[in-house]
C-alpha atoms as a PDB file:
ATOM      1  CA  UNK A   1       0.000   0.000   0.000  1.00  0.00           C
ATOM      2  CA  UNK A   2       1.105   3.224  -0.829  1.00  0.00           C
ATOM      3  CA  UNK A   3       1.280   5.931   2.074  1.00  0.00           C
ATOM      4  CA  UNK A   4       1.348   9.864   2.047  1.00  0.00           C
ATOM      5  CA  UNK A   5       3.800   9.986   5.349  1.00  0.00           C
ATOM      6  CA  UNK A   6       6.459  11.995   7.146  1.00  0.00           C
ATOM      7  CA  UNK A   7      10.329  11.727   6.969  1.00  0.00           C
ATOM      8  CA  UNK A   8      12.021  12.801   9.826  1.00  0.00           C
ATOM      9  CA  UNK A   9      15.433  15.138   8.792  1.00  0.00           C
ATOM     10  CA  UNK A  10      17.263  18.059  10.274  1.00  0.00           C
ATOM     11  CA  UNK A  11      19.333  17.756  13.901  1.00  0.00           C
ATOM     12  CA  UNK A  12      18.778  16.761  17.067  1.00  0.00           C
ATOM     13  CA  UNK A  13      15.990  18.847  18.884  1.00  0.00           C
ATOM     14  CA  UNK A  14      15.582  20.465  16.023  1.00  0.00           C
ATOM     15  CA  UNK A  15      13.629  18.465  13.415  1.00  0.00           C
ATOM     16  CA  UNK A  16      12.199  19.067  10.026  1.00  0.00           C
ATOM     17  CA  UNK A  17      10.072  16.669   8.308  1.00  0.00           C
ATOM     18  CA  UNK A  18       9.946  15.729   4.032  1.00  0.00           C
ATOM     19  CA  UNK A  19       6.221  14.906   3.482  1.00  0.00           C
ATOM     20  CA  UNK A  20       6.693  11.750   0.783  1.00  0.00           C
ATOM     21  CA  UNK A  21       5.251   9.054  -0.714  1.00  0.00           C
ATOM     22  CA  UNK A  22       6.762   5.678   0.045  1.00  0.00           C
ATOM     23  CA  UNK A  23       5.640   2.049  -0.012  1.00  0.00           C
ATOM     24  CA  UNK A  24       4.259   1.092   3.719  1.00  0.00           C
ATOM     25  CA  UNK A  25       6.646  -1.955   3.714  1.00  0.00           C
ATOM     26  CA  UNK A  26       9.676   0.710   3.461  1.00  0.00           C
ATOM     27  CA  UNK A  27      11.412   1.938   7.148  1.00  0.00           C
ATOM     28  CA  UNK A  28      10.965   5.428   7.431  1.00  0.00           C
ATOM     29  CA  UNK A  29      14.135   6.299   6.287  1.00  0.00           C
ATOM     30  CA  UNK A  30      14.542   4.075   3.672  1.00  0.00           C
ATOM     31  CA  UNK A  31      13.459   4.340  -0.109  1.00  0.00           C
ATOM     32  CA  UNK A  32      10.827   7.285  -0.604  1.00  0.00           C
ATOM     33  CA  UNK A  33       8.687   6.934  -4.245  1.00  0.00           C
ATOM     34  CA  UNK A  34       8.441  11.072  -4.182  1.00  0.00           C
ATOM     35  CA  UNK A  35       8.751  14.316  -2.052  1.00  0.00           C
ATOM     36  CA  UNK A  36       5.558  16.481  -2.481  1.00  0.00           C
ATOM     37  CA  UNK A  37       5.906  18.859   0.539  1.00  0.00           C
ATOM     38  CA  UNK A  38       8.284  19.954   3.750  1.00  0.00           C
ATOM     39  CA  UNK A  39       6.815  20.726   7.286  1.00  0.00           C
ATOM     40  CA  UNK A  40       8.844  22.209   9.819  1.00  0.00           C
ATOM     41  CA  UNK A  41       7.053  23.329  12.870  1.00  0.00           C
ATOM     42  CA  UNK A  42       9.998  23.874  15.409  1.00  0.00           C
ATOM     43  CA  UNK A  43      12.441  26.165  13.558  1.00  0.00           C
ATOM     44  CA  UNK A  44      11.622  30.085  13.500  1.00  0.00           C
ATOM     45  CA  UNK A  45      10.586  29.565  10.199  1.00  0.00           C
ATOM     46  CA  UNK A  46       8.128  27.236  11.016  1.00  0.00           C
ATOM     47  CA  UNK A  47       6.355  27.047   7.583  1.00  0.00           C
ATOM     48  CA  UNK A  48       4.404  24.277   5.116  1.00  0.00           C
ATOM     49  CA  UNK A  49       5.293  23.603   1.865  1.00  0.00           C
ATOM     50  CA  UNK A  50       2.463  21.390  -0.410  1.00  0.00           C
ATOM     51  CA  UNK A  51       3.210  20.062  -3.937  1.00  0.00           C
ATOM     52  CA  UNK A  52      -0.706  20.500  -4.238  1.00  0.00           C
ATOM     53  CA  UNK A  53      -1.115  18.885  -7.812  1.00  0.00           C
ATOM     54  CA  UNK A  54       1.299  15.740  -6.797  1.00  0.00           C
ATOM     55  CA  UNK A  55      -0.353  15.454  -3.527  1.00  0.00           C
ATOM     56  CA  UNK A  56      -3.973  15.745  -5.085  1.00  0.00           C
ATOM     57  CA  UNK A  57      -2.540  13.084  -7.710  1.00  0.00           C
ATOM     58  CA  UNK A  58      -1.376  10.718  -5.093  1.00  0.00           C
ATOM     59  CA  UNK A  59      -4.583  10.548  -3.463  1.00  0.00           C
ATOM     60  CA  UNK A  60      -6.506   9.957  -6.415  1.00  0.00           C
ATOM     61  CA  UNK A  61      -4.561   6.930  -7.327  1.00  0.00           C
ATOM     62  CA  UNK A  62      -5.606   5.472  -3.645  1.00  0.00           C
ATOM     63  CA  UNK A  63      -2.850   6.718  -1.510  1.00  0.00           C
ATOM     64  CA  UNK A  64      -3.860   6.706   2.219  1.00  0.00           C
ATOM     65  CA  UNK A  65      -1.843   9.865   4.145  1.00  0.00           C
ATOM     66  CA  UNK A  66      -0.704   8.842   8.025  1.00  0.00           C
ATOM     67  CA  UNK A  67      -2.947  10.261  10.664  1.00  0.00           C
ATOM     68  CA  UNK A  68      -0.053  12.923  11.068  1.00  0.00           C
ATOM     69  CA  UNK A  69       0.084  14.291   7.368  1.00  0.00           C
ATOM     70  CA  UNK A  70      -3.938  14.246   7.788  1.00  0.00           C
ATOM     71  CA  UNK A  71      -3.875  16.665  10.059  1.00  0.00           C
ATOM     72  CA  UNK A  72      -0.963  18.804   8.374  1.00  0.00           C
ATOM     73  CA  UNK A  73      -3.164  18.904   5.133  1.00  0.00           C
ATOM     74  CA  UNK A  74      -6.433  19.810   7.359  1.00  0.00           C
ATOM     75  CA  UNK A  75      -4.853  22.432   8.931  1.00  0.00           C
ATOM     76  CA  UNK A  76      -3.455  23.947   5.687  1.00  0.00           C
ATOM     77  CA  UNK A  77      -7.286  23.772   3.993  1.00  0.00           C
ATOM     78  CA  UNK A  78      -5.931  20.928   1.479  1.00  0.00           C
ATOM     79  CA  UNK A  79      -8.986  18.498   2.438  1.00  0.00           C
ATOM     80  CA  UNK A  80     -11.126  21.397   2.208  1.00  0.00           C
ATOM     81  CA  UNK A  81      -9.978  22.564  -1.426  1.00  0.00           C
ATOM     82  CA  UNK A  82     -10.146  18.971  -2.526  1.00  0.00           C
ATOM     83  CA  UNK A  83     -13.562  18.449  -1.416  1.00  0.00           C
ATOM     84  CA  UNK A  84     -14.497  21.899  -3.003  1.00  0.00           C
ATOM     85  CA  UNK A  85     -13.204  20.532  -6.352  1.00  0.00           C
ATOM     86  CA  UNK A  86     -14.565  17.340  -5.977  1.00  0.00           C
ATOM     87  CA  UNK A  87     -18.116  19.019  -5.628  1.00  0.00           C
ATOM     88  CA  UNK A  88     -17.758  21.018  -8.639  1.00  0.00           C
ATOM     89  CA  UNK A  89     -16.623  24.566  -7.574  1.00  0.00           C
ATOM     90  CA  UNK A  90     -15.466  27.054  -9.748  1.00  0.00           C
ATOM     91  CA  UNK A  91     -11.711  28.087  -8.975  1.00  0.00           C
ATOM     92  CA  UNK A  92     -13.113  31.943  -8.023  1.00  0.00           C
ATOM     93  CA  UNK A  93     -15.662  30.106  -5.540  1.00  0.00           C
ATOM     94  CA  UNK A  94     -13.188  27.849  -4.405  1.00  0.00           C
ATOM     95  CA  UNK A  95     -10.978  30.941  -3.501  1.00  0.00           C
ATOM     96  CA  UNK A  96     -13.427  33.067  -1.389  1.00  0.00           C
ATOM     97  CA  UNK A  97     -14.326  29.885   0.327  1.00  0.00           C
ATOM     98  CA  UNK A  98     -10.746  29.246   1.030  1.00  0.00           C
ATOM     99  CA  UNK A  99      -9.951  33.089   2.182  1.00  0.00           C
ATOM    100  CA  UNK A 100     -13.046  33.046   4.495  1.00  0.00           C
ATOM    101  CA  UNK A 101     -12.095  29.332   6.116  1.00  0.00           C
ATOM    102  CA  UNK A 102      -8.262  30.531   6.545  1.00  0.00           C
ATOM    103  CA  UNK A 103      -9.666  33.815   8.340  1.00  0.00           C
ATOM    104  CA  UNK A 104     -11.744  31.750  10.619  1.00  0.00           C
ATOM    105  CA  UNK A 105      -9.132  29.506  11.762  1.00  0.00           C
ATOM    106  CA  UNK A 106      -6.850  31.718  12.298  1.00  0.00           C
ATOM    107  CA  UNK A 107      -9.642  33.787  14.579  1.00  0.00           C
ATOM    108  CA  UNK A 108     -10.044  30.473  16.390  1.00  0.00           C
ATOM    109  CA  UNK A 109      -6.159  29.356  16.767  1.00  0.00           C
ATOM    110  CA  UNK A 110      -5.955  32.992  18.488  1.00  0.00           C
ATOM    111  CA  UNK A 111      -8.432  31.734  21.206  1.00  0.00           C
ATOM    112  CA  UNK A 112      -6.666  28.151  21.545  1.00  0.00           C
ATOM    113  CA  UNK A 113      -5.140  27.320  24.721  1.00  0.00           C
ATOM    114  CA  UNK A 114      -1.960  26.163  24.795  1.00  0.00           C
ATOM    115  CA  UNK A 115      -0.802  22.873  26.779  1.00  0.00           C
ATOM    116  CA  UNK A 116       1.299  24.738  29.192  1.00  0.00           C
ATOM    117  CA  UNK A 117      -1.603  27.415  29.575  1.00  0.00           C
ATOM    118  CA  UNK A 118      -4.098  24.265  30.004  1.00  0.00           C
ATOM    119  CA  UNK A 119      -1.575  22.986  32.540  1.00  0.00           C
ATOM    120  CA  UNK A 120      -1.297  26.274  34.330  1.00  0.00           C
ATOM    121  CA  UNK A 121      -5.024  26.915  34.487  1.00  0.00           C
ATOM    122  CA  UNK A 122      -5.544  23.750  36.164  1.00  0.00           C
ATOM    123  CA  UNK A 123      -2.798  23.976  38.304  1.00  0.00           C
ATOM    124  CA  UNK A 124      -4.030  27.359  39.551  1.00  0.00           C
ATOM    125  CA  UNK A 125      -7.927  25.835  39.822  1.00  0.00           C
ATOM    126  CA  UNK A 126      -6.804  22.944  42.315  1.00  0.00           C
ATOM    127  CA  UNK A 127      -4.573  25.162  44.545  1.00  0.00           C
ATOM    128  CA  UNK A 128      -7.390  27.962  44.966  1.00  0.00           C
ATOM    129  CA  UNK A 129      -9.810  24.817  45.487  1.00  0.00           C
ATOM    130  CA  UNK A 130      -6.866  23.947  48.522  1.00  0.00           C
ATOM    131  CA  UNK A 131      -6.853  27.137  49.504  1.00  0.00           C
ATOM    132  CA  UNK A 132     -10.983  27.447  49.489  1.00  0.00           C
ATOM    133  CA  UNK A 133     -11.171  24.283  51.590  1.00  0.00           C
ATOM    134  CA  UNK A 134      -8.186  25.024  53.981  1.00  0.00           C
ATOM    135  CA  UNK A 135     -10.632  28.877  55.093  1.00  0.00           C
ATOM    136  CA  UNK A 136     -13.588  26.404  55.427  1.00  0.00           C
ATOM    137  CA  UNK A 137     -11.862  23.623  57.532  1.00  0.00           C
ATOM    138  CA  UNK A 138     -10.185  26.715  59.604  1.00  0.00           C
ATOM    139  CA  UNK A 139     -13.816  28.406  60.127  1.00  0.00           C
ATOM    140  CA  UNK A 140     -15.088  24.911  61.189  1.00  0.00           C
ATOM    141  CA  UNK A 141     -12.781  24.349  63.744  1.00  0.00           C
ATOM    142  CA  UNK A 142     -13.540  28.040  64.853  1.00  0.00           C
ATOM    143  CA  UNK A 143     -17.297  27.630  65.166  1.00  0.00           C
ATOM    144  CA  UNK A 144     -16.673  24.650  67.469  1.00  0.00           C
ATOM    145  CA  UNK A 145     -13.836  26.081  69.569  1.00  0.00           C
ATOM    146  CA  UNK A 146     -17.132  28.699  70.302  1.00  0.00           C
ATOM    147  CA  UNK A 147     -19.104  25.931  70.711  1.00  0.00           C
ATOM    148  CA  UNK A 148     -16.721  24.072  73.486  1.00  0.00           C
ATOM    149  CA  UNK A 149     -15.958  27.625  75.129  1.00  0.00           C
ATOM    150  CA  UNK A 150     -19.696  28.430  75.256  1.00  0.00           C
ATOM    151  CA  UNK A 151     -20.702  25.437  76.922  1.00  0.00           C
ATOM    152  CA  UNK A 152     -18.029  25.512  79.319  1.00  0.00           C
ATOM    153  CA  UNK A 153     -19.027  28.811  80.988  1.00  0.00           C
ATOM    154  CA  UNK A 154     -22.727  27.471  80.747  1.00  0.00           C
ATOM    155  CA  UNK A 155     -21.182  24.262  83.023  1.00  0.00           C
ATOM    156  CA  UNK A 156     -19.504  26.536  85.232  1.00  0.00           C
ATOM    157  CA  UNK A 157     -22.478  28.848  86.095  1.00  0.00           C
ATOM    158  CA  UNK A 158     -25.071  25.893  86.279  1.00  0.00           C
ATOM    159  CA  UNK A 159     -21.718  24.593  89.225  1.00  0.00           C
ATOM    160  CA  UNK A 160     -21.911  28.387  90.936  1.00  0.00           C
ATOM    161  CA  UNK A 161     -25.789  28.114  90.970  1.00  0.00           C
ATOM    162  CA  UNK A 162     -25.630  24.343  92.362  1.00  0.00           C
ATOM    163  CA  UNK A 163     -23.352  25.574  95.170  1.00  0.00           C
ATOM    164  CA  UNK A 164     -25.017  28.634  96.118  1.00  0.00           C
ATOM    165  CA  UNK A 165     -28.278  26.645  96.421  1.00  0.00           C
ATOM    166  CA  UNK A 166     -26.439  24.279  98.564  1.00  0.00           C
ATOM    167  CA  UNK A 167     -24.778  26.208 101.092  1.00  0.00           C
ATOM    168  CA  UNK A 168     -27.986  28.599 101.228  1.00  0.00           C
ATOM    169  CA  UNK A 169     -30.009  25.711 103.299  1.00  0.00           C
ATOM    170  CA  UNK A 170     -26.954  26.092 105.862  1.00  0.00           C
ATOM    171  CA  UNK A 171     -26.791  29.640 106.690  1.00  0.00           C
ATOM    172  CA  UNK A 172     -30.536  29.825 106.723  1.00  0.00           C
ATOM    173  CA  UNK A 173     -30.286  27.331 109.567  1.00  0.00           C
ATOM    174  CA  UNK A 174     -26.970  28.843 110.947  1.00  0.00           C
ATOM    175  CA  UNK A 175     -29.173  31.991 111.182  1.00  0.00           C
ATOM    176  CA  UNK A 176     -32.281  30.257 112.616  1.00  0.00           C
ATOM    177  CA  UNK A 177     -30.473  28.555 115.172  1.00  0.00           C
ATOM    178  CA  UNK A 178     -28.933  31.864 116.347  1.00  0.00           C
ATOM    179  CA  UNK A 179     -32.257  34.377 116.343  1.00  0.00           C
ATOM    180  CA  UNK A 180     -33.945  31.096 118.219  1.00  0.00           C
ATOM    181  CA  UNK A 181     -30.609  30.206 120.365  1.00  0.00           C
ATOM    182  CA  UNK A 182     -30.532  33.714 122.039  1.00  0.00           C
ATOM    183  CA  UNK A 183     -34.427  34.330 122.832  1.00  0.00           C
ATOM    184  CA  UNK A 184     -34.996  30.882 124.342  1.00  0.00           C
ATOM    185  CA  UNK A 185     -31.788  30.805 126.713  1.00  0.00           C
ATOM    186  CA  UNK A 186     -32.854  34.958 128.055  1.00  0.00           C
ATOM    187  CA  UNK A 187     -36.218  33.063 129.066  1.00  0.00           C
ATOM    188  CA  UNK A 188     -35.019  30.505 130.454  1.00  0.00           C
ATOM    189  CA  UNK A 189     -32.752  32.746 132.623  1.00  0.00           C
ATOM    190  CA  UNK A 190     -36.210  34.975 133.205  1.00  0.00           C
ATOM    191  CA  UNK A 191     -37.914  32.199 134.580  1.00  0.00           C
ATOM    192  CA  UNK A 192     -35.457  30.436 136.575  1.00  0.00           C
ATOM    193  CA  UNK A 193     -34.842  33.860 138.170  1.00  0.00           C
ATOM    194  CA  UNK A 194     -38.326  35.274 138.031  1.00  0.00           C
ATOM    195  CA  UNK A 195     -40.267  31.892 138.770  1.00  0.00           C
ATOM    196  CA  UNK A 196     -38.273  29.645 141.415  1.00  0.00           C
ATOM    197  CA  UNK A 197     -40.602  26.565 142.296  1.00  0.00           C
ATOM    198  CA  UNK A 198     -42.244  25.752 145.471  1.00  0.00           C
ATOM    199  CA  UNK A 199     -40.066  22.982 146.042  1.00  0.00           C
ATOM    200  CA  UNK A 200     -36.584  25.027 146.390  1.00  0.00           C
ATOM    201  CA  UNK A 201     -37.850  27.520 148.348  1.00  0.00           C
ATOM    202  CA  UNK A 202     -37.880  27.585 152.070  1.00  0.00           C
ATOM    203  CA  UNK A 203     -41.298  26.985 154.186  1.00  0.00           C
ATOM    204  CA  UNK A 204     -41.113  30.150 155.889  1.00  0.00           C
ATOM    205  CA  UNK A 205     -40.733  32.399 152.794  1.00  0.00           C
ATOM    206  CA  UNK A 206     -43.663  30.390 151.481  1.00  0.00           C
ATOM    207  CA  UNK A 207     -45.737  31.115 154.405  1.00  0.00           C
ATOM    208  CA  UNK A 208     -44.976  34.868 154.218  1.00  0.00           C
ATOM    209  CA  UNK A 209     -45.880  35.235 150.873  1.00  0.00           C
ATOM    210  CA  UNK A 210     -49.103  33.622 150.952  1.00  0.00           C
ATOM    211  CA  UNK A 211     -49.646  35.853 154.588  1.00  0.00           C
ATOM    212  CA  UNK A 212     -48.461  39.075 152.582  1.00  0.00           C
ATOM    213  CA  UNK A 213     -51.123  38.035 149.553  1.00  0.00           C
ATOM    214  CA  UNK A 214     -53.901  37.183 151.709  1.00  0.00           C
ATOM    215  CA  UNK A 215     -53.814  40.260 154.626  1.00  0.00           C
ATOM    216  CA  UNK A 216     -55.073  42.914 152.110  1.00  0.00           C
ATOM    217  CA  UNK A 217     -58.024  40.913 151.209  1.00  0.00           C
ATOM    218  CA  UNK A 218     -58.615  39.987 154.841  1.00  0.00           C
ATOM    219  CA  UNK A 219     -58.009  43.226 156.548  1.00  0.00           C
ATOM    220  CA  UNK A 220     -61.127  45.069 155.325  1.00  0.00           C
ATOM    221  CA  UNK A 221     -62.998  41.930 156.266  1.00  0.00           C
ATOM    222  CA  UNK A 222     -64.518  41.428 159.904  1.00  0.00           C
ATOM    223  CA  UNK A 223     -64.880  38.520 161.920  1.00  0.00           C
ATOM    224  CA  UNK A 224     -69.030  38.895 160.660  1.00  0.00           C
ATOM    225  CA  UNK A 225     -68.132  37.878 157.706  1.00  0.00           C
ATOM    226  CA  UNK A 226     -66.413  34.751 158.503  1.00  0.00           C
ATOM    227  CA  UNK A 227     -67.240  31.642 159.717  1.00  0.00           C
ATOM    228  CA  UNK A 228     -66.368  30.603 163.502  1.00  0.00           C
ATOM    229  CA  UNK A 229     -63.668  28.041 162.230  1.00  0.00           C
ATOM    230  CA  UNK A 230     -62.129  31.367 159.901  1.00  0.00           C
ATOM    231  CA  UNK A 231     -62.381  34.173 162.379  1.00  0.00           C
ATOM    232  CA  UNK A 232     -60.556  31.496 165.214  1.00  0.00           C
ATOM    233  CA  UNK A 233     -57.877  31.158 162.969  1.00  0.00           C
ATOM    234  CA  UNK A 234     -57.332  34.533 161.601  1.00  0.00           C
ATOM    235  CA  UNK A 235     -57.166  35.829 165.666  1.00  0.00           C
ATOM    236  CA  UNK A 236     -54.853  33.181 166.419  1.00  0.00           C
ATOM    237  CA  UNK A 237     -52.140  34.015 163.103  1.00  0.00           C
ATOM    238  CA  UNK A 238     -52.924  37.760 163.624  1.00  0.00           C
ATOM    239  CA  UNK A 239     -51.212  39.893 166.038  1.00  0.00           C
ATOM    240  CA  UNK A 240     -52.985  41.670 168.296  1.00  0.00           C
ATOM    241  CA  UNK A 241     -51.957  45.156 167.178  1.00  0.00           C
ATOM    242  CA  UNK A 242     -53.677  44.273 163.586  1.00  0.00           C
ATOM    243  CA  UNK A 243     -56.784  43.011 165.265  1.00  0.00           C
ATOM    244  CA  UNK A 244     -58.170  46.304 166.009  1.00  0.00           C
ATOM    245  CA  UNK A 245     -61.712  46.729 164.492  1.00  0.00           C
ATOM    246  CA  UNK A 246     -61.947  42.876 163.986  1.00  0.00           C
ATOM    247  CA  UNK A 247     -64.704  41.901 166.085  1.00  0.00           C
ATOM    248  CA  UNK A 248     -67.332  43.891 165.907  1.00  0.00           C
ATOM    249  CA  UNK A 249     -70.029  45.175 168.680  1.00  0.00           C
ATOM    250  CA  UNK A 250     -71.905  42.894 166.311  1.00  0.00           C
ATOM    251  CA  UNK A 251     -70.291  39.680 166.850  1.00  0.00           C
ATOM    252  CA  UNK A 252     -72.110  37.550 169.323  1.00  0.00           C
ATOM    253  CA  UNK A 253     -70.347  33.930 168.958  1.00  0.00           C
ATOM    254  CA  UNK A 254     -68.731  33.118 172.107  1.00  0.00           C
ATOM    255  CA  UNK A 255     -66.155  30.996 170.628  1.00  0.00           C
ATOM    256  CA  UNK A 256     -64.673  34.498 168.873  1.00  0.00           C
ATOM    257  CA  UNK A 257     -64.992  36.249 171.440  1.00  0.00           C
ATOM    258  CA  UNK A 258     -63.162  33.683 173.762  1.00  0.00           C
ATOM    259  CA  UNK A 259     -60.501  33.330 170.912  1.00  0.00           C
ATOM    260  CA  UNK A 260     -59.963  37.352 170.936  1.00  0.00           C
ATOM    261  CA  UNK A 261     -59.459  36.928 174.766  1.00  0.00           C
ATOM    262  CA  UNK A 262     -57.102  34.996 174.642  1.00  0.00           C
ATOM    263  CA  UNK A 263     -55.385  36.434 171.899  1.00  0.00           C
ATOM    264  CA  UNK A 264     -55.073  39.786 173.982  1.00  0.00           C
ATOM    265  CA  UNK A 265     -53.923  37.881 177.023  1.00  0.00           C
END
């Protein structure tokens, strides 16, 4: 089979290639059939030179081009000439076709992106992606450091509120015990001192009390008012000097009057 193909000349790092026609059996640098063009896209020239009529000859006898001189000869509008005069197109048509396809590829190899620029771009997206998720895992870690900090003062007051309610119980009491202590124990002192018992105190005092409580009810009283048994006894516990105006001219009971008697013998 006959192939349409590239063969590599020039110098190291700096090729140039001889677009031929050569028998697919052939190496690539061995016996070429025919040279119909030169592409050299590393040089400052970097240019493309077609042997249109050979190529377009070639191709018509069934020569298949490599998928590498394909693209040279889409790029350079070759395909799109050949199908132009394939479909019948005058050579004035098939120039303003041409000029109008050339003008829009070059307006669309301006906007290409290179590989390095495709390479840079990307390189740029991930590390402002790293960047983006670095602020977001920094702000998480901030919202729960609030979080933590904000429920360890609420622990802390809810352990101030616990103790104060404990120890409040204690001084309440603390205080009770004291306004009770002091109020009971004056009583008591009021009412040992105030209030002795019969018991502890002596007969005689006893006796004088109750004769010191009972002679101002009984000394406006007369023996007329008194039974025999009460007037006999009130004579004989009385002294004589505080019997005056006892017995009356009234009194007519001879046990009185014998008990008077003998009183003021």
């Amino acid at each position: 089979m006959i192939k349409i193909r590239l063969q590599r000349k020039g110098r190291i790092r700096r090729p140039i290639y001889h677009i031929v026609v050569a028998d697919s059996r052939s190496p690539r640098d061995g016996r070429i059939i025919e040279q119909v063009g030169r592409y050299d896209g590393v040089t400052e020239k970097k240019e493309t030179v077609l042997n249109e009529d050979r190529i377009m000859y070639w191709l018509g006898t069934g020569a298949q081009p490599t998928d590498s001189v394909r693209k040279i000869l889409r790029h350079e509008g070759f395909l799109y000439k050949r199908h132009l005069v394939m479909w019948g197109k005058s050579e004035e048509e098939i120039e303003v076709a041409l000029t109008e396809w050339k003008a829009y590829r070059d307006s669309k190899e301006g906007k290409e992106v290179t590989r390095k620029e495709q390479v840079q771009a990307s390189l740029e997206a991930e590390e402002k992606a790293v960047k983006e998720q670095v602020v977001e895992k920094a702000a998480a870690a901030a919202k729960e450091l609030e979080a933590e900090e904000a429920i360890a003062e609420a622990a802390e007051e809810v352990v101030e509120e616990t103790a104060e309610v404990e120890t409040a119980p204690e001084a309440v009491e603390e205080t009770t015990e004291e306004v009770v202590a002091e109020p009971v124990a004056e009583e008591t002192v009021e009412i040992v001192e105030e209030a002795p018992t019969e018991a502890d105190a002596p007969v005689e005092e006893v006796v004088a009390e109750e004769k010191v409580e009972t002679t101002p009810e009984t000394s406006s009283k007369t023996s007329s008012d008194m039974t025999a048994k009460e007037a006999i006894d009130h004579i004989n516990d009385t002294d004589v000097a505080d019997l005056a105006g006892f017995v009356t001219d009234a009194e007519d009971r001879k046990t009185v009057l014998a008990a008077l008697e003998a009183k003021q013998a």
